[in-house]
N, C-alpha and C. Protein backbone atom coordinates (compact mmCIF):
# COMPACT_ATOMS: atom_id res chain seq x y z
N UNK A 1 -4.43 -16.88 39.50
CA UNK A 1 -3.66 -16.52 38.33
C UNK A 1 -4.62 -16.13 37.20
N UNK A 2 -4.32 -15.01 36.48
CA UNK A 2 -5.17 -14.11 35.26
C UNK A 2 -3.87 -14.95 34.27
N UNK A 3 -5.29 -14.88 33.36
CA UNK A 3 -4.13 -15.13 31.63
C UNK A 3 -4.78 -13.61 30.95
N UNK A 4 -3.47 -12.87 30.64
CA UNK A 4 -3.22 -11.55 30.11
C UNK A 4 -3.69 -12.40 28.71
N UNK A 5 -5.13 -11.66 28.31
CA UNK A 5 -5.45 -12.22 26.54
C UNK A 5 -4.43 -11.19 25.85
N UNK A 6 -4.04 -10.13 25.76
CA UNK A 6 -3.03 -9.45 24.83
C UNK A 6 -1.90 -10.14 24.27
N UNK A 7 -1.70 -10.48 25.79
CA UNK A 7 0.19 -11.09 25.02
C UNK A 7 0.18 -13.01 25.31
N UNK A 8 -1.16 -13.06 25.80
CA UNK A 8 -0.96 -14.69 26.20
C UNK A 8 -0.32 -15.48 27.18
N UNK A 9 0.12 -14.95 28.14
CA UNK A 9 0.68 -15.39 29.31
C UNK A 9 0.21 -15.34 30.46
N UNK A 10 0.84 -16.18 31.11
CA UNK A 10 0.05 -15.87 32.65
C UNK A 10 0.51 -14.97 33.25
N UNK A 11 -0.02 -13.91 34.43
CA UNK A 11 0.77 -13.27 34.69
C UNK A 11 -0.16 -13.40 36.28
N UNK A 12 0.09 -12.68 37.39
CA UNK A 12 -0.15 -12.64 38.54
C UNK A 12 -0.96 -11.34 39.08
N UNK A 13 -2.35 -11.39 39.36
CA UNK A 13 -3.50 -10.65 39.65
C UNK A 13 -3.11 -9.98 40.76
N UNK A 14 -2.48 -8.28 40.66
CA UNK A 14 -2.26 -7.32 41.66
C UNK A 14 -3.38 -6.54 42.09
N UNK A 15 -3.44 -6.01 43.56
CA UNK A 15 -4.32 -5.31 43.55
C UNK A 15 -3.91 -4.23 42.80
N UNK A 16 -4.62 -2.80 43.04
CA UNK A 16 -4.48 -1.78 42.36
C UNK A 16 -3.50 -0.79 42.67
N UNK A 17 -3.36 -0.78 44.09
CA UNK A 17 -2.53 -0.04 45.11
C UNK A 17 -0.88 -0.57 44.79
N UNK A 18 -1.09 -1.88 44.63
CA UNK A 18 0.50 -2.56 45.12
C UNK A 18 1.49 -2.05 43.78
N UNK A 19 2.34 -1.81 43.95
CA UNK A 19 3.21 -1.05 43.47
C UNK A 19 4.11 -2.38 42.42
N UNK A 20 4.26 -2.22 40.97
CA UNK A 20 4.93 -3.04 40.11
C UNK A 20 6.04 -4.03 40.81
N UNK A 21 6.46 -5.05 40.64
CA UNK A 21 7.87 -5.10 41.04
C UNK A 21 8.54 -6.09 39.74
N UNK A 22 9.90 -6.27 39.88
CA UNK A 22 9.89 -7.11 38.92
C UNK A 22 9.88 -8.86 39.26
N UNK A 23 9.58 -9.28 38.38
CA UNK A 23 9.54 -10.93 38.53
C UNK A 23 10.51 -11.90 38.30
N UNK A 24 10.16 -13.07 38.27
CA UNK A 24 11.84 -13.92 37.95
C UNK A 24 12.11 -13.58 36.43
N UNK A 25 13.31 -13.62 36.20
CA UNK A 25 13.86 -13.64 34.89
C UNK A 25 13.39 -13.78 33.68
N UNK A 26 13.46 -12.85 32.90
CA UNK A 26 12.47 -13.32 31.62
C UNK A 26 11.06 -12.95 31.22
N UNK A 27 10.92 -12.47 33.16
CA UNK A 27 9.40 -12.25 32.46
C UNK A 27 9.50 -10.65 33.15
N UNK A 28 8.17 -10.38 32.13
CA UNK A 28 7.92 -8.90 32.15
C UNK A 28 7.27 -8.30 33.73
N UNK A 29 7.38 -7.19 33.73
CA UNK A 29 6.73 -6.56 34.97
C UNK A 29 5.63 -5.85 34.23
N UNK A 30 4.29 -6.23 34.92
CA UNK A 30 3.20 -5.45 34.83
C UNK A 30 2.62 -4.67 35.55
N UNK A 31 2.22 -3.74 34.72
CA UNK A 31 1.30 -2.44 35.41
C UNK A 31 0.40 -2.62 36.56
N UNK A 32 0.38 -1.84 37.28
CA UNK A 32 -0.86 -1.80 38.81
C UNK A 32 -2.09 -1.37 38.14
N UNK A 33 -1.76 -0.28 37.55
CA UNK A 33 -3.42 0.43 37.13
C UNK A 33 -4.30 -0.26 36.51
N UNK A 34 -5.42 -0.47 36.65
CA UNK A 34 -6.41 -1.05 35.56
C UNK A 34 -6.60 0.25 34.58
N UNK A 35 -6.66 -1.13 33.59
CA UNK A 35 -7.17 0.15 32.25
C UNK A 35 -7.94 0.58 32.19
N UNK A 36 -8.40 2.24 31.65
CA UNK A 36 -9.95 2.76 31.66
C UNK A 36 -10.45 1.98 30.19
N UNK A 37 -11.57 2.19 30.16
CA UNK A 37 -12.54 1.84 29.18
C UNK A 37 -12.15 2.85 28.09
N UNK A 38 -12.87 2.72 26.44
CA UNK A 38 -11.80 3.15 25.74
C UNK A 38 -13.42 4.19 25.33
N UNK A 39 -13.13 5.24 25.38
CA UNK A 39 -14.62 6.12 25.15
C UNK A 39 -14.80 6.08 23.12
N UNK A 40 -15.86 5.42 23.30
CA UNK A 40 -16.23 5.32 21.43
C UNK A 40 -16.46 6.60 20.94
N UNK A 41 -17.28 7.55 21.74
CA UNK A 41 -17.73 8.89 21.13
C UNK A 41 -16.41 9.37 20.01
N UNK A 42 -15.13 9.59 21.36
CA UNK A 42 -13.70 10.00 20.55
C UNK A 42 -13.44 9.06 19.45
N UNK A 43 -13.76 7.94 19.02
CA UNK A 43 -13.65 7.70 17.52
C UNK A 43 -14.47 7.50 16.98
N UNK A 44 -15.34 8.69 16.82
CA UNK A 44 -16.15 9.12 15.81
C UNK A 44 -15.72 10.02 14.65
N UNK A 45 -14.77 10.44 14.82
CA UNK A 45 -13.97 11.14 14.30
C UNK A 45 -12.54 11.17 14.07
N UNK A 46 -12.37 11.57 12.60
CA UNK A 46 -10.96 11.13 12.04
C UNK A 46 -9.57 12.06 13.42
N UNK A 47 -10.43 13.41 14.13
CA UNK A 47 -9.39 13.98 15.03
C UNK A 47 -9.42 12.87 16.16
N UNK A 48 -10.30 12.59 16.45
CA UNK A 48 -10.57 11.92 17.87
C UNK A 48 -9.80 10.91 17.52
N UNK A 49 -10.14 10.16 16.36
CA UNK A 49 -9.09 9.29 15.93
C UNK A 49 -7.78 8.88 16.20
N UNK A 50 -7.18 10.07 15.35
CA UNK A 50 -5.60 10.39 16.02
C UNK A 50 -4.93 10.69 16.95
N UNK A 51 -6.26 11.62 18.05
CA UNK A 51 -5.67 11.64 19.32
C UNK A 51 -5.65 10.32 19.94
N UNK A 52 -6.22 9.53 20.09
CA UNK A 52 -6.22 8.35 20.45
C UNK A 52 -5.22 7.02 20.36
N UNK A 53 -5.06 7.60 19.07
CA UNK A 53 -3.48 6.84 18.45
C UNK A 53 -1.84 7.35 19.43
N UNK A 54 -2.41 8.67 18.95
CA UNK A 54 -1.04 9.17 19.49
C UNK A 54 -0.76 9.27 20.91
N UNK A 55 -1.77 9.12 21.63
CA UNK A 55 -1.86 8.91 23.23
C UNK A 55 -1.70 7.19 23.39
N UNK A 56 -1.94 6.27 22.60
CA UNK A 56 -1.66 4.90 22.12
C UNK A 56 -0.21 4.53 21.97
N UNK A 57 0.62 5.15 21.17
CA UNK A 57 1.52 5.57 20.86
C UNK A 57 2.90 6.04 22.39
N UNK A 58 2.23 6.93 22.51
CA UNK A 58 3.14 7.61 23.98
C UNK A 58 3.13 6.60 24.58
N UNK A 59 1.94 6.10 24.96
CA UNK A 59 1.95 5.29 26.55
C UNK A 59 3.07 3.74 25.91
N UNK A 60 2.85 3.93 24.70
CA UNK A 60 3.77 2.11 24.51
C UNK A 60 5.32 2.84 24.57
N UNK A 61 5.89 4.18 23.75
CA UNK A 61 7.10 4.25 24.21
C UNK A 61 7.42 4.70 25.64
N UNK A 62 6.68 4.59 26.32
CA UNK A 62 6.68 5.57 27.48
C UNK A 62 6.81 3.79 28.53
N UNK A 63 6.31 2.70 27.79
CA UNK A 63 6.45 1.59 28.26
C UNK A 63 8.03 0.86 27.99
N UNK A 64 8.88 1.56 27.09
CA UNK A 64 10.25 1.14 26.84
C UNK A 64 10.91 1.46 27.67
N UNK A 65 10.53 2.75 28.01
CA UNK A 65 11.67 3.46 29.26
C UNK A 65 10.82 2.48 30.76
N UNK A 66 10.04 2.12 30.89
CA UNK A 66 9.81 1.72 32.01
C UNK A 66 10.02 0.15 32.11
N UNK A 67 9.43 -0.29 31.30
CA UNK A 67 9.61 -1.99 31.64
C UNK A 67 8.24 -2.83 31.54
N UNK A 68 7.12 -1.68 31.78
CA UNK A 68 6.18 -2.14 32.08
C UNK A 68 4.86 -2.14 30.48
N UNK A 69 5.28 -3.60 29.88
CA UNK A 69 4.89 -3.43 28.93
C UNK A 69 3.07 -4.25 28.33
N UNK A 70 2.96 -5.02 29.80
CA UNK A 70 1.58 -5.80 29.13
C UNK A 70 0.22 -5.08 28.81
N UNK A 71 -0.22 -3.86 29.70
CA UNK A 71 -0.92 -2.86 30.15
C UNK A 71 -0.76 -1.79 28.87
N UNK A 72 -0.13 -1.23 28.05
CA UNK A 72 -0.30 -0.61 27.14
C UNK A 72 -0.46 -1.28 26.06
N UNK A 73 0.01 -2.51 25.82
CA UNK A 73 -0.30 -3.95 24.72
C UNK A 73 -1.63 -4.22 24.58
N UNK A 74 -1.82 -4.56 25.78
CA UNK A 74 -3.67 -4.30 25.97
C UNK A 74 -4.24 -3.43 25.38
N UNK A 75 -4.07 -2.28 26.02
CA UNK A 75 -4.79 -0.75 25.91
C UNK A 75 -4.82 -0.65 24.29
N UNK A 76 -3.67 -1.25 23.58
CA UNK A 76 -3.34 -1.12 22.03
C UNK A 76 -4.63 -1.61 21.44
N UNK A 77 -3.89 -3.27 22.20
CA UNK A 77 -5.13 -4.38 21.12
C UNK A 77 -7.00 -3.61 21.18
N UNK A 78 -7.08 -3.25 22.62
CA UNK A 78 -8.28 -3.01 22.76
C UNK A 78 -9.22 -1.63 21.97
N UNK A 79 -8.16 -0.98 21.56
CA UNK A 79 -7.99 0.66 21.04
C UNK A 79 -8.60 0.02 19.51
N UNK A 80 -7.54 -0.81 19.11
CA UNK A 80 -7.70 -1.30 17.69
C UNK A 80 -9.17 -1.88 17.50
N UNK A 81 -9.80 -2.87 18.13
CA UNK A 81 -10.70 -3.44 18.18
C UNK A 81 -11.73 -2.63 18.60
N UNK A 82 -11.81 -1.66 19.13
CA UNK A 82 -12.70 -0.47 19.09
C UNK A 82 -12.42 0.48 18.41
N UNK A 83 -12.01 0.73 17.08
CA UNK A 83 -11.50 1.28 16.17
C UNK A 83 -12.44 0.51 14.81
N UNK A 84 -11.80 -0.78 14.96
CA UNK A 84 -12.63 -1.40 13.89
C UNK A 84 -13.93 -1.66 14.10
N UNK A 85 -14.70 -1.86 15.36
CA UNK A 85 -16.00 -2.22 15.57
C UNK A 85 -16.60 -0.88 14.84
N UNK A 86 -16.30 0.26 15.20
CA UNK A 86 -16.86 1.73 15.09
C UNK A 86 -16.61 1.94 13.39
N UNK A 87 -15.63 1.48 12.99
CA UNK A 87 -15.35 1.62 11.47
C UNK A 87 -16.61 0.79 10.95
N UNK A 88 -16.70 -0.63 11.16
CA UNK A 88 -17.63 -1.30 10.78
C UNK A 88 -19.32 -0.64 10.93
N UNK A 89 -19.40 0.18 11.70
CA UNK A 89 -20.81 1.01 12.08
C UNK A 89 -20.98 1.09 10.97
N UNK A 90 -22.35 1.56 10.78
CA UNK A 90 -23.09 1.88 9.34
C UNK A 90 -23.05 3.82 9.37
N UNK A 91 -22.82 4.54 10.71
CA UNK A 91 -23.04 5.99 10.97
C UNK A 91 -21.63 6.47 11.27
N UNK A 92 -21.74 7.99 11.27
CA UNK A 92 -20.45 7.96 11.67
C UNK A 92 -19.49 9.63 10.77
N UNK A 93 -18.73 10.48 11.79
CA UNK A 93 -18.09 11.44 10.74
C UNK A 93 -17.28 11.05 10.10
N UNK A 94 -16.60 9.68 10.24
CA UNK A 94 -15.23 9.77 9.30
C UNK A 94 -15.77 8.89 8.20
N UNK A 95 -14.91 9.94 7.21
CA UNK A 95 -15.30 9.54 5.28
C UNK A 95 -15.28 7.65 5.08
N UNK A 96 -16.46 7.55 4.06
CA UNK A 96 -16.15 6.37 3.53
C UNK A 96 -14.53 5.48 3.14
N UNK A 97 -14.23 5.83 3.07
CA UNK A 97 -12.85 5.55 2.05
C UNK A 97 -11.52 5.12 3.45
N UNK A 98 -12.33 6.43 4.24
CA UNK A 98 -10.83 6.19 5.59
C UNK A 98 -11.85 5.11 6.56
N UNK A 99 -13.26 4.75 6.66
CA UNK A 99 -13.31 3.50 7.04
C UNK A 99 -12.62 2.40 7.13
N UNK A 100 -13.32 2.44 5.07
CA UNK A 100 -12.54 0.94 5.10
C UNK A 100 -10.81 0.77 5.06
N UNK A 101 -10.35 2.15 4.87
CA UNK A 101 -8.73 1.74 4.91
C UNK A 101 -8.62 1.33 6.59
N UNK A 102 -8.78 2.10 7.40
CA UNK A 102 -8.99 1.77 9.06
C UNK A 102 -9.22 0.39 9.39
N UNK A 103 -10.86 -0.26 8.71
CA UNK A 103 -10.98 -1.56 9.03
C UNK A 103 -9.92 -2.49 8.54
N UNK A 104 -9.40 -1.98 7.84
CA UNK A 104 -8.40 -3.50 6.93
C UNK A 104 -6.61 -2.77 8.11
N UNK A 105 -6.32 -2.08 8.05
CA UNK A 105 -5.49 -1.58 8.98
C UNK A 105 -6.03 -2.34 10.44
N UNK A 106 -7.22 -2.16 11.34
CA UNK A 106 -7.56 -2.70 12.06
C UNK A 106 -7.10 -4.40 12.51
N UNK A 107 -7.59 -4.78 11.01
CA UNK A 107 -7.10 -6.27 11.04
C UNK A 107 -5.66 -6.59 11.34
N UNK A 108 -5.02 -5.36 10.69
CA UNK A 108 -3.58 -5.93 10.87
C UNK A 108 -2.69 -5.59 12.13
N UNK A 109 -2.87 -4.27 12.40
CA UNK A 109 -2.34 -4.11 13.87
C UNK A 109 -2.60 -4.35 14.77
N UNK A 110 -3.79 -5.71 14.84
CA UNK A 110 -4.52 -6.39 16.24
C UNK A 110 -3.65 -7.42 16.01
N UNK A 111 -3.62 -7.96 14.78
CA UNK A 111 -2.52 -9.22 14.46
C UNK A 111 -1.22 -8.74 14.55
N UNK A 112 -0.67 -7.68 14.44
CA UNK A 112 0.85 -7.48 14.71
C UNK A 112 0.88 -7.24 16.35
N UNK A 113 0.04 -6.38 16.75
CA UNK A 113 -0.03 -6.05 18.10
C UNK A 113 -0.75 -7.44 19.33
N UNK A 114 -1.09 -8.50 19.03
CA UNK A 114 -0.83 -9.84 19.37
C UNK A 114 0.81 -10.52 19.12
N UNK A 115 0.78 -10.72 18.01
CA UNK A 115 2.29 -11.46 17.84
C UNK A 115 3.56 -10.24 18.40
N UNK A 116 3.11 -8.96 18.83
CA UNK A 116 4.33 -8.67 19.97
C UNK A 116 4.49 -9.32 21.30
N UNK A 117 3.05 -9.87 21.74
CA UNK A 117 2.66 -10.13 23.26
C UNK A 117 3.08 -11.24 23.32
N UNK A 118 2.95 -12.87 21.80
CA UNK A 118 3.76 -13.37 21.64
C UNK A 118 5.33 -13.65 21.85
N UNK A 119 6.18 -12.89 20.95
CA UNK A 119 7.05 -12.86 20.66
C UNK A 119 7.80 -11.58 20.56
N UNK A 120 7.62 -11.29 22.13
CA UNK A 120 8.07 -9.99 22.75
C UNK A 120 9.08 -9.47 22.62
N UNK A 121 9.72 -7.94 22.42
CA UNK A 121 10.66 -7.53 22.13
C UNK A 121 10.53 -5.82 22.33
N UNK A 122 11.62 -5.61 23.09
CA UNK A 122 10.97 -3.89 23.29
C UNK A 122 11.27 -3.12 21.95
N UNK A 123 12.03 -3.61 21.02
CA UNK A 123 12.08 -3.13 19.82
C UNK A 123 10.75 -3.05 19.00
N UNK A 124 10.22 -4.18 19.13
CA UNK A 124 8.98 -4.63 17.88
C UNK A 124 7.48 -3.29 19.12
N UNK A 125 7.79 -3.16 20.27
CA UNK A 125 6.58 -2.39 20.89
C UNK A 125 6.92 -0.95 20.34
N UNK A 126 8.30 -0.60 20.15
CA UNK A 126 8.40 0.49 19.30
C UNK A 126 7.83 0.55 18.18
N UNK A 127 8.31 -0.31 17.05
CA UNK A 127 7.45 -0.42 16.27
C UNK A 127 6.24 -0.43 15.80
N UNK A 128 5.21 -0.92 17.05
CA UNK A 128 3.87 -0.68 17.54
C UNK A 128 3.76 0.58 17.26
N UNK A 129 3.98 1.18 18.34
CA UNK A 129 4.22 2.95 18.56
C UNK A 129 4.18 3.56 17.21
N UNK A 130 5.38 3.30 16.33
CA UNK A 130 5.33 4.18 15.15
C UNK A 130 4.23 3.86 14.30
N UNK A 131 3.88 2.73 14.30
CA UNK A 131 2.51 2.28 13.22
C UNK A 131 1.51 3.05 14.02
N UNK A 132 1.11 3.46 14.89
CA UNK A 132 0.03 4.19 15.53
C UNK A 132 -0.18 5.37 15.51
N UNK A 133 1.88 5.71 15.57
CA UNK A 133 2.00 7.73 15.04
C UNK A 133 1.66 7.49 13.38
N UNK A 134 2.36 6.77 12.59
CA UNK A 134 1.63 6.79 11.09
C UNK A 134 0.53 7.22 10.79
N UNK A 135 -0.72 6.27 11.16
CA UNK A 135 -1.89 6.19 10.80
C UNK A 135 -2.08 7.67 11.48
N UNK A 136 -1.80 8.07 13.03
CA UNK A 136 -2.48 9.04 13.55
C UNK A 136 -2.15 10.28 12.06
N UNK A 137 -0.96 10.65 11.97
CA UNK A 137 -0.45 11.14 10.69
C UNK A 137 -1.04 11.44 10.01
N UNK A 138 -1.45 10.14 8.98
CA UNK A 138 -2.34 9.76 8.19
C UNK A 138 -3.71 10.78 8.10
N UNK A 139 -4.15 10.53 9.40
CA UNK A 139 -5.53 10.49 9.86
C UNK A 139 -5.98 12.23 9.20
N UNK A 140 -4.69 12.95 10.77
CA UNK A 140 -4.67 14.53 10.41
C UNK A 140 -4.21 15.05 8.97
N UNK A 141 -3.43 14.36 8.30
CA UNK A 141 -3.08 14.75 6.76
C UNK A 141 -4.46 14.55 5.94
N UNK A 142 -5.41 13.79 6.42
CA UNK A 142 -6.30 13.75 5.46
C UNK A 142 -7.50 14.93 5.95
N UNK A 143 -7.57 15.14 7.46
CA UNK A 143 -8.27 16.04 7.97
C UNK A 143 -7.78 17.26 7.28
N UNK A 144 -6.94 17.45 6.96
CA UNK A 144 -6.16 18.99 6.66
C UNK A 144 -6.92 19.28 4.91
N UNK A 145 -6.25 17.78 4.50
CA UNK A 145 -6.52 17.97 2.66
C UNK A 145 -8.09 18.40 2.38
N UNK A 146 -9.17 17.69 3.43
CA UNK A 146 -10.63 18.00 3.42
C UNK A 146 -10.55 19.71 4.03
N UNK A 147 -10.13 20.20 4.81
CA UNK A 147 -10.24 21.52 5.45
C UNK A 147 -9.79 22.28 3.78
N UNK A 148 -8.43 22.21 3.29
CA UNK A 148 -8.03 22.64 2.78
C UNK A 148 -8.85 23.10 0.80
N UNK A 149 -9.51 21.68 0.74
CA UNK A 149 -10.44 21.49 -0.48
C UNK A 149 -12.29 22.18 0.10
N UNK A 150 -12.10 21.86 1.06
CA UNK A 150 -13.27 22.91 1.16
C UNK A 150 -13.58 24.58 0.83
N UNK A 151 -12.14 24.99 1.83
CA UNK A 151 -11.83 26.24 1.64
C UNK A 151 -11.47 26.70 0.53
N UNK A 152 -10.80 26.15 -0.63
CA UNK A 152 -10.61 26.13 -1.79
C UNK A 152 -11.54 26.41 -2.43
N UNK A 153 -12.74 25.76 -2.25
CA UNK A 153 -14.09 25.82 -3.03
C UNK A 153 -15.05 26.80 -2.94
N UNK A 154 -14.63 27.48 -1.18
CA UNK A 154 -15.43 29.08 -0.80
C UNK A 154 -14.76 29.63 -1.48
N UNK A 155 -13.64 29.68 -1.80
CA UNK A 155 -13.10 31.02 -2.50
C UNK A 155 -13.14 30.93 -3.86
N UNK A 156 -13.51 29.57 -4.46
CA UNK A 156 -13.55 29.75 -5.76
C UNK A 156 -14.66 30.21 -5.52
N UNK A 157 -16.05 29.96 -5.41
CA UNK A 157 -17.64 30.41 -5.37
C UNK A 157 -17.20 32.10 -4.96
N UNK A 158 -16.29 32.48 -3.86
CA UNK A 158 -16.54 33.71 -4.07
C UNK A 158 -16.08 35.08 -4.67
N UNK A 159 -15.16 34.08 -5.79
CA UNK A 159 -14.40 35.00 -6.67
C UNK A 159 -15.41 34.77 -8.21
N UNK A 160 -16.54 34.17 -7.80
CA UNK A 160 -17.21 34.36 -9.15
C UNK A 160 -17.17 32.81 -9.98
N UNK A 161 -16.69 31.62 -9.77
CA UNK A 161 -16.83 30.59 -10.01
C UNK A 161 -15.89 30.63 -11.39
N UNK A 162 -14.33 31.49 -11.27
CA UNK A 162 -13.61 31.44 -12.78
C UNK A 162 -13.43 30.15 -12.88
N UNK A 163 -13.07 30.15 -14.30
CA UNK A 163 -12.53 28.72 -14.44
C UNK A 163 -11.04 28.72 -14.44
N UNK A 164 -9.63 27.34 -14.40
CA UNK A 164 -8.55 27.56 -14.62
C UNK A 164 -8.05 28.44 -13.39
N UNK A 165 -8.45 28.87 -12.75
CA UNK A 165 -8.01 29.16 -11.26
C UNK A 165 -7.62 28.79 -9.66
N UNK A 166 -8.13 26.97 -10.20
CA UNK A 166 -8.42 25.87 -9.34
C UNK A 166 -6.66 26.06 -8.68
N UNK A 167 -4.92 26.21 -9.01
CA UNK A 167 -4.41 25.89 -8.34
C UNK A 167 -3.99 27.03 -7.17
N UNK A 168 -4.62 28.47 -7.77
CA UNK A 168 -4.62 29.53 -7.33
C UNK A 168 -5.50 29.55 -6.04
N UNK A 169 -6.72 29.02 -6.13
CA UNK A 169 -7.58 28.81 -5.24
C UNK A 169 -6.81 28.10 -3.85
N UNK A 170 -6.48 26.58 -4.83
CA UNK A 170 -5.89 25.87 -3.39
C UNK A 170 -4.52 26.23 -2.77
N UNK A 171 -4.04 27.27 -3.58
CA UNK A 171 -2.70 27.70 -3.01
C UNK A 171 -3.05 28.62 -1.18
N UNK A 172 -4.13 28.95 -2.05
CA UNK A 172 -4.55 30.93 -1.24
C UNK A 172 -5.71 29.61 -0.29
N UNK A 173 -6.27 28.38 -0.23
CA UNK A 173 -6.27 28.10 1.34
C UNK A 173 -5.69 27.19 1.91
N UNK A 174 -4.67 26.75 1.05
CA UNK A 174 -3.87 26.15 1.99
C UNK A 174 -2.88 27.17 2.53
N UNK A 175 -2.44 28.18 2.41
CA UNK A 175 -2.13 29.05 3.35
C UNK A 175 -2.81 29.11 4.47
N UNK A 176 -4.05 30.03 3.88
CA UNK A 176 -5.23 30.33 5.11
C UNK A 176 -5.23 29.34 6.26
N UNK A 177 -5.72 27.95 5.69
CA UNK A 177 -5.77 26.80 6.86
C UNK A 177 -4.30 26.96 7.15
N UNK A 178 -3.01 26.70 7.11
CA UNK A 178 -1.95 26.67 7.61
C UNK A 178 -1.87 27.24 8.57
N UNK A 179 -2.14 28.55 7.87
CA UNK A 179 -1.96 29.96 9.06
C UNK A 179 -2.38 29.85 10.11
N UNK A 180 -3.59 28.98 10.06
CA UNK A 180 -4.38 29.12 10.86
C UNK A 180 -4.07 28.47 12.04
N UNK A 181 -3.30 27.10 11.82
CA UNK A 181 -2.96 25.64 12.66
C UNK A 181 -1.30 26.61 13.31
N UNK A 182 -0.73 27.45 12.51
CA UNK A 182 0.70 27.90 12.89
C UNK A 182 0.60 29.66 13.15
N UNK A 183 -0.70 29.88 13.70
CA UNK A 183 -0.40 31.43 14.20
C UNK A 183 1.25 32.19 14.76
């Protein structure tokens, strides 16, 4: 017998092959697959970031329709905790500021995403889910505002550096970048 650290229970050590089934009453059915390892490179970055979330995200609602919920709980807690280790780095592309909002976020959706494994509910793993599309959200809304203030700033430099033109500027690239994401 394995004790599942995610949700705290015991649960029963399958091979890899053997196919889910369900158990006595009450208790959950778990996944066959072992989990892959969670690649750090991809959160090095605020995109890698969000893809990560939102593939975080899928696999837990994708765990409502199935049943099979300890294995993406995991994959969560473990996502988070390699989220915050990498936030805590001293190197790194994503901005100061979305660190530390990440690390303190970190803290909390390892603690919410425990007390589901607790005090289980396929409602509250939804909930999971949407806190993971949020932040992913989050993540790309702030990727966009940096794309968008950059480009802003080529075109002010190459209209001559006017002054009082600043909302004209960010109008004409936040188009541009738009356009760009919605060909």
């Amino acid at each position: 017998m394995v004790v599942d650290s995610a949700v705290s229970r015991p649960r029963t050590k399958k091979p890899a092959s053997a196919p889910s089934q369900k158990g006595a009453p009450g208790q959950k059915k778990v996944a066959a697959a072992p989990s892959p390892d969670i690649d750090f490179s991809a959160l090095e970055s605020t995109q890698g970031l969000a893809a990560a979330l939102t593939a975080a995200a899928a696999e837990l609602c994708a765990a409502t329709e199935d049943g099979r919920f300890c294995l993406p709980l995991d994959r969560n807690l473990r996502l988070w905790v390699a989220i915050k280790t990498m936030m805590e780095a001293a190197s790194g592309a994503v901005p100061d500021f979305v660190r530390g909002n990440l690390t303190q976020l970190a803290n909390r959706v390892t603690a919410f995403t425990a007390a589901v494994g607790r005090d289980f509910s396929p409602e509250r793993v939804v909930q999971l889910a949407e806190i993971d599309l949020k932040i992913a959200q989050g993540l790309i809304e702030s990727t966009l505002s940096q794309l968008i203030r950059d480009r802003a700033y080529y075109i002010w430099l190459d209209t001559g550096c006017p002054e009082g033109r600043d909302q004209e500027h960010w109008s004409a690239a936040e188009q541009e970048i738009r356009g760009l994401m919605n060909p």
